[in-house]
C-alpha atoms as a PDB file:
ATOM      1  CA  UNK A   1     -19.547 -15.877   3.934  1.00  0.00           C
ATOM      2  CA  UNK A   2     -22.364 -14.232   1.516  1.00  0.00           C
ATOM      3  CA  UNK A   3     -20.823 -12.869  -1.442  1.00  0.00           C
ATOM      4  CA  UNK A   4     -22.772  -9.583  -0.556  1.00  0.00           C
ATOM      5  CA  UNK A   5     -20.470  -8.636   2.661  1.00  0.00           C
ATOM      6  CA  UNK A   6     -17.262  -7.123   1.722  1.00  0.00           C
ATOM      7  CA  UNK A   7     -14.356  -7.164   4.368  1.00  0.00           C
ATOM      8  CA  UNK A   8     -13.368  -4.086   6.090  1.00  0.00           C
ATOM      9  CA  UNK A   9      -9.336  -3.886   6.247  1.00  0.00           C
ATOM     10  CA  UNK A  10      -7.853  -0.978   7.962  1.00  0.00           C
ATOM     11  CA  UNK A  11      -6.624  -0.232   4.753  1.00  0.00           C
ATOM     12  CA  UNK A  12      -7.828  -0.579   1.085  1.00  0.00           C
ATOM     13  CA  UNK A  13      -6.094  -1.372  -2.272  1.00  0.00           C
ATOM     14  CA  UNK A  14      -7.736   0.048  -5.512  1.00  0.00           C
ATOM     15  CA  UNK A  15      -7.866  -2.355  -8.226  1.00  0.00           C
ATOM     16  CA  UNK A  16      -5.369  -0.402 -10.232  1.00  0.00           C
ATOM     17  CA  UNK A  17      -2.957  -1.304  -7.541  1.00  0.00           C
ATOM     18  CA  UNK A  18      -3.945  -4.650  -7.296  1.00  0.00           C
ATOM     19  CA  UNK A  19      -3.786  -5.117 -11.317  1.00  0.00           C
ATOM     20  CA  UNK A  20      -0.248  -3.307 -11.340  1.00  0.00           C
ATOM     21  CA  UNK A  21       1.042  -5.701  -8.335  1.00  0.00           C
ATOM     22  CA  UNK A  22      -0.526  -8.558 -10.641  1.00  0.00           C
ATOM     23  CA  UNK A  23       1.712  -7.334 -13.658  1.00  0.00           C
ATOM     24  CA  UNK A  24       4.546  -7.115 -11.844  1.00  0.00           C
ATOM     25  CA  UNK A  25       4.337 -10.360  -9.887  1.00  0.00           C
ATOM     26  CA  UNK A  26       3.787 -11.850 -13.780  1.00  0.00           C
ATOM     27  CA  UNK A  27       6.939 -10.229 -14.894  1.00  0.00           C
ATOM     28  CA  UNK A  28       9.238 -11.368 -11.936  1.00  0.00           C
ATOM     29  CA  UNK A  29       7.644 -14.916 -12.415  1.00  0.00           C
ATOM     30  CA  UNK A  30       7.377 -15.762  -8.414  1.00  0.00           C
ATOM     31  CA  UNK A  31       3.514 -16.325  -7.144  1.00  0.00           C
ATOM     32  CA  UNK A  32       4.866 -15.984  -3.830  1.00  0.00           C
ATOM     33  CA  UNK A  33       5.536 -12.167  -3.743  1.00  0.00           C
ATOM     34  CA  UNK A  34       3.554  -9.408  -1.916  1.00  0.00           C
ATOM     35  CA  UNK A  35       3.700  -5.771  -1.655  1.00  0.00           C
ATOM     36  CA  UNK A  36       4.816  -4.104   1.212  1.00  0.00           C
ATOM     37  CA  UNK A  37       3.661  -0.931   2.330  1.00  0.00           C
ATOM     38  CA  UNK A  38       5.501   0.380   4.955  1.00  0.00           C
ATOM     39  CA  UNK A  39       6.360   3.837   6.732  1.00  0.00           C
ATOM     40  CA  UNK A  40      10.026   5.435   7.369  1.00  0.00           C
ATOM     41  CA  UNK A  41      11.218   8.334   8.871  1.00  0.00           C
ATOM     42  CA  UNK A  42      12.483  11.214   6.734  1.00  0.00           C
ATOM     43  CA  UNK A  43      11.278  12.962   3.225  1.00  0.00           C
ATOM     44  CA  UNK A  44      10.268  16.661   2.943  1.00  0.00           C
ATOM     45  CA  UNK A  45       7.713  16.278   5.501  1.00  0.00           C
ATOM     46  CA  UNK A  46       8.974  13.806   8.406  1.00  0.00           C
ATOM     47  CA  UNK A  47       7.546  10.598   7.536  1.00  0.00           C
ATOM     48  CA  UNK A  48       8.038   8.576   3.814  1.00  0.00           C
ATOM     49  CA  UNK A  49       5.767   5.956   2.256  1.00  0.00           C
ATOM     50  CA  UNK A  50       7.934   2.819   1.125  1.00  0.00           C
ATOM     51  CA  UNK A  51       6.844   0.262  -1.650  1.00  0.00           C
ATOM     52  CA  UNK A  52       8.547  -3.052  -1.665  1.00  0.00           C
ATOM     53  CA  UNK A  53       7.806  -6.351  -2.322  1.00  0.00           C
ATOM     54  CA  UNK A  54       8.242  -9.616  -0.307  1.00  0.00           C
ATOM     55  CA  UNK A  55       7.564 -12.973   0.109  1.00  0.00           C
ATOM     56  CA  UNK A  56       6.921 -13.716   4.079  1.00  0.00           C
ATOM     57  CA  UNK A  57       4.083 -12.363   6.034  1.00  0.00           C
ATOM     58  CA  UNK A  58       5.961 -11.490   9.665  1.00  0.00           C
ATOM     59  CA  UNK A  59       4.019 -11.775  12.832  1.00  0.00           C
ATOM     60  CA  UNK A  60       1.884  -8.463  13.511  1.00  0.00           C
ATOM     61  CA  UNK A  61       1.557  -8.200   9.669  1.00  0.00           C
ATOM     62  CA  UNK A  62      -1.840  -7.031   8.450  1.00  0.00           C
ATOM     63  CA  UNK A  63      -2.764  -8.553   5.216  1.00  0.00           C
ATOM     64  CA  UNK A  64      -4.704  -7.033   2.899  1.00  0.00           C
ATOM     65  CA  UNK A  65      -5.786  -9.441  -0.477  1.00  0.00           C
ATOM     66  CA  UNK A  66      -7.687  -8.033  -3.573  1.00  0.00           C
ATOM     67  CA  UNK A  67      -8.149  -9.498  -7.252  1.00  0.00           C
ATOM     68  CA  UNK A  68      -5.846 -12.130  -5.982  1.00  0.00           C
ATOM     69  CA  UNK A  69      -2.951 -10.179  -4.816  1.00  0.00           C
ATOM     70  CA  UNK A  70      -2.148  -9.971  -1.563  1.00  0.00           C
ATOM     71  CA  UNK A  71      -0.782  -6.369   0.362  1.00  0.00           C
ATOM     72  CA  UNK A  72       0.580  -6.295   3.956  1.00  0.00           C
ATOM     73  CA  UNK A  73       1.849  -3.445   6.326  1.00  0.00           C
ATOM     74  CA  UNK A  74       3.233  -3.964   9.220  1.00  0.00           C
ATOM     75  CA  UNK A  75       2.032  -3.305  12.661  1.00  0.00           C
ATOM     76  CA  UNK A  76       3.875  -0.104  13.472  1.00  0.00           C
ATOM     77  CA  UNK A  77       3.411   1.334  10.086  1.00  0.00           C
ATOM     78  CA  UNK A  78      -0.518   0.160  10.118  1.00  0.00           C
ATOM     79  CA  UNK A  79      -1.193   2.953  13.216  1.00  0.00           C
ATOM     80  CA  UNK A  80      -0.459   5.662  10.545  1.00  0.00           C
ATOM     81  CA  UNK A  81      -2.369   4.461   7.550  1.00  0.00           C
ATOM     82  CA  UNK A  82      -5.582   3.302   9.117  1.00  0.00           C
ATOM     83  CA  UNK A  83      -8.386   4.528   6.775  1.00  0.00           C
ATOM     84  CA  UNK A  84      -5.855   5.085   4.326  1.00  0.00           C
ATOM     85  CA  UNK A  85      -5.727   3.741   0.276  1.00  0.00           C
ATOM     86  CA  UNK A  86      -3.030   2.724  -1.206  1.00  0.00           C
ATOM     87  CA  UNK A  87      -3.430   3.501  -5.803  1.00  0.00           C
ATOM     88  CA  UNK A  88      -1.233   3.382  -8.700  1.00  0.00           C
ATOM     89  CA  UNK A  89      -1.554   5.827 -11.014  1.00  0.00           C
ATOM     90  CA  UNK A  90      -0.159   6.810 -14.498  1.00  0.00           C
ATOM     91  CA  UNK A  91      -0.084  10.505 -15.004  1.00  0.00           C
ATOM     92  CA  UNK A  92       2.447  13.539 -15.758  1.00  0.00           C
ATOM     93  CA  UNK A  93       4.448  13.042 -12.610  1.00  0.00           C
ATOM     94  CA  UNK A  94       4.499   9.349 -14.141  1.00  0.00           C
ATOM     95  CA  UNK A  95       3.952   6.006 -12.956  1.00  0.00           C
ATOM     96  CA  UNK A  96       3.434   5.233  -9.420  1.00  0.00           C
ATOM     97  CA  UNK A  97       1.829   3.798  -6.573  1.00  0.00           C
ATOM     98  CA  UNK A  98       0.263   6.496  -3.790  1.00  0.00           C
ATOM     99  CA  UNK A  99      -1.587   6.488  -0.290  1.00  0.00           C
ATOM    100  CA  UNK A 100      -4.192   8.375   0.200  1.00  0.00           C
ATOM    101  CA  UNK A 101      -3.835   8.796   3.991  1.00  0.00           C
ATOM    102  CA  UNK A 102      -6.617  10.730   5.848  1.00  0.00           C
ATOM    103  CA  UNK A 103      -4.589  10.542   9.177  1.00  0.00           C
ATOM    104  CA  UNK A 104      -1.505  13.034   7.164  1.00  0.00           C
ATOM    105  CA  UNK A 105      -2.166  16.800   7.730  1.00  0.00           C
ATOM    106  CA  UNK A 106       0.527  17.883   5.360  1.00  0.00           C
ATOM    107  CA  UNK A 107       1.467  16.254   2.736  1.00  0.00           C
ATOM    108  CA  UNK A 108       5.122  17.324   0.193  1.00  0.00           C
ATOM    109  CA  UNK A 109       4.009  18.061  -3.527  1.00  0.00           C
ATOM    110  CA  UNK A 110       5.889  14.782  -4.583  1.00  0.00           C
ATOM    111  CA  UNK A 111       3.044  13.071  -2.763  1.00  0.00           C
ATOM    112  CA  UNK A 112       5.202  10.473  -0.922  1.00  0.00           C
ATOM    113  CA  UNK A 113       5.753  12.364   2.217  1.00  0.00           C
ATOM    114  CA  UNK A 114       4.082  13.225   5.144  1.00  0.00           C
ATOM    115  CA  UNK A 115       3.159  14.543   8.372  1.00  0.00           C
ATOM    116  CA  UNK A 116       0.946  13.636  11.042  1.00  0.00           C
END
Protein backbone atom coordinates (compact mmCIF):
# COMPACT_ATOMS: atom_id res chain seq x y z
CA UNK A 1 0.00 0.00 0.00
CA UNK A 2 1.41 3.60 -1.23
CA UNK A 3 1.93 5.77 1.61
CA UNK A 4 -0.23 8.36 -0.38
CA UNK A 5 -3.75 6.39 0.12
CA UNK A 6 -5.21 6.91 3.44
CA UNK A 7 -7.89 4.32 4.71
CA UNK A 8 -11.43 5.24 4.88
CA UNK A 9 -13.00 3.86 8.34
CA UNK A 10 -16.58 4.49 8.93
CA UNK A 11 -15.38 6.45 11.59
CA UNK A 12 -12.33 8.74 12.29
CA UNK A 13 -10.15 9.48 15.39
CA UNK A 14 -8.44 12.98 15.58
CA UNK A 15 -4.98 12.82 16.67
CA UNK A 16 -5.80 14.53 19.91
CA UNK A 17 -7.76 11.46 20.68
CA UNK A 18 -5.34 9.21 19.55
CA UNK A 19 -2.42 11.13 21.61
CA UNK A 20 -4.80 11.22 24.80
CA UNK A 21 -5.59 7.27 24.37
CA UNK A 22 -1.62 7.05 23.99
CA UNK A 23 -1.20 8.90 27.45
CA UNK A 24 -3.47 7.01 29.07
CA UNK A 25 -2.50 3.57 27.80
CA UNK A 26 1.25 4.91 29.13
CA UNK A 27 -0.15 5.63 32.50
CA UNK A 28 -2.08 2.27 33.03
CA UNK A 29 1.16 0.50 31.72
CA UNK A 30 -0.82 -2.33 29.52
CA UNK A 31 0.00 -2.11 25.50
CA UNK A 32 -2.86 -4.25 25.10
CA UNK A 33 -5.72 -1.73 25.81
CA UNK A 34 -8.14 -0.06 23.31
CA UNK A 35 -10.82 2.42 23.47
CA UNK A 36 -14.20 1.59 23.14
CA UNK A 37 -16.70 3.69 21.73
CA UNK A 38 -19.92 2.49 22.13
CA UNK A 39 -23.72 3.70 22.17
CA UNK A 40 -26.42 3.21 25.14
CA UNK A 41 -29.77 4.05 25.58
CA UNK A 42 -30.72 6.95 27.85
CA UNK A 43 -29.20 10.69 28.56
CA UNK A 44 -31.18 13.93 27.97
CA UNK A 45 -31.76 13.08 24.49
CA UNK A 46 -32.42 9.14 24.08
CA UNK A 47 -29.21 7.79 23.11
CA UNK A 48 -25.55 8.27 25.25
CA UNK A 49 -22.00 8.05 23.90
CA UNK A 50 -19.85 5.63 26.21
CA UNK A 51 -15.94 5.74 26.48
CA UNK A 52 -14.25 2.70 27.84
CA UNK A 53 -11.34 0.92 27.36
CA UNK A 54 -10.60 -2.80 26.63
CA UNK A 55 -8.38 -5.27 25.69
CA UNK A 56 -10.29 -7.88 23.18
CA UNK A 57 -11.55 -7.01 19.81
CA UNK A 58 -15.15 -9.13 19.74
CA UNK A 59 -16.41 -10.48 16.51
CA UNK A 60 -18.39 -7.67 14.45
CA UNK A 61 -15.93 -5.15 16.03
CA UNK A 62 -14.80 -2.38 13.70
CA UNK A 63 -11.33 -1.30 14.38
CA UNK A 64 -10.19 1.84 13.87
CA UNK A 65 -5.98 2.40 14.45
CA UNK A 66 -4.27 5.90 14.34
CA UNK A 67 -0.70 7.11 15.64
CA UNK A 68 -0.52 3.62 16.93
CA UNK A 69 -3.56 3.36 18.99
CA UNK A 70 -6.11 1.35 18.13
CA UNK A 71 -10.26 2.40 18.55
CA UNK A 72 -13.13 -0.10 18.01
CA UNK A 73 -17.04 0.18 18.10
CA UNK A 74 -19.05 -2.37 17.90
CA UNK A 75 -21.37 -3.44 15.22
CA UNK A 76 -24.67 -2.21 16.58
CA UNK A 77 -23.26 0.97 17.86
CA UNK A 78 -21.19 1.48 14.36
CA UNK A 79 -24.90 1.98 12.40
CA UNK A 80 -25.21 5.26 14.44
CA UNK A 81 -21.80 6.78 14.17
CA UNK A 82 -20.99 6.16 10.55
CA UNK A 83 -19.35 9.41 9.28
CA UNK A 84 -18.95 10.34 12.70
CA UNK A 85 -15.41 11.64 14.71
CA UNK A 86 -14.64 10.79 17.74
CA UNK A 87 -12.00 14.16 19.64
CA UNK A 88 -10.74 14.97 22.95
CA UNK A 89 -10.76 18.21 23.89
CA UNK A 90 -9.59 20.45 26.83
CA UNK A 91 -11.78 23.44 27.30
CA UNK A 92 -14.16 25.21 30.01
CA UNK A 93 -16.56 22.31 30.22
CA UNK A 94 -13.07 20.46 30.85
CA UNK A 95 -11.42 17.51 29.65
CA UNK A 96 -13.05 15.09 27.46
CA UNK A 97 -13.43 12.96 24.62
CA UNK A 98 -16.57 13.89 22.03
CA UNK A 99 -18.26 12.52 18.72
CA UNK A 100 -19.00 14.55 16.29
CA UNK A 101 -21.90 12.54 14.79
CA UNK A 102 -23.51 13.88 11.54
CA UNK A 103 -26.25 11.10 11.70
CA UNK A 104 -27.62 13.00 15.48
CA UNK A 105 -30.33 15.68 14.79
CA UNK A 106 -30.38 16.89 18.34
CA UNK A 107 -27.86 16.87 20.35
CA UNK A 108 -28.12 17.83 24.83
CA UNK A 109 -25.80 20.92 25.68
CA UNK A 110 -23.50 18.45 27.69
CA UNK A 111 -22.61 17.15 24.25
CA UNK A 112 -22.78 13.41 25.14
CA UNK A 113 -26.31 12.79 24.19
CA UNK A 114 -28.27 12.33 21.35
CA UNK A 115 -30.98 11.76 19.04
CA UNK A 116 -31.39 10.34 15.78
Amino acid sequence: MSDSVEMQFPIEMTAAAAAKIKSLITEEENPELKLRVYITGGGCSGFQYGFTFDEKVNDGDTVVERDGVIMVVDGMSLQYLVGGTVDYTEGLEGSRFLVTNPNATTTCGCGSSFSI
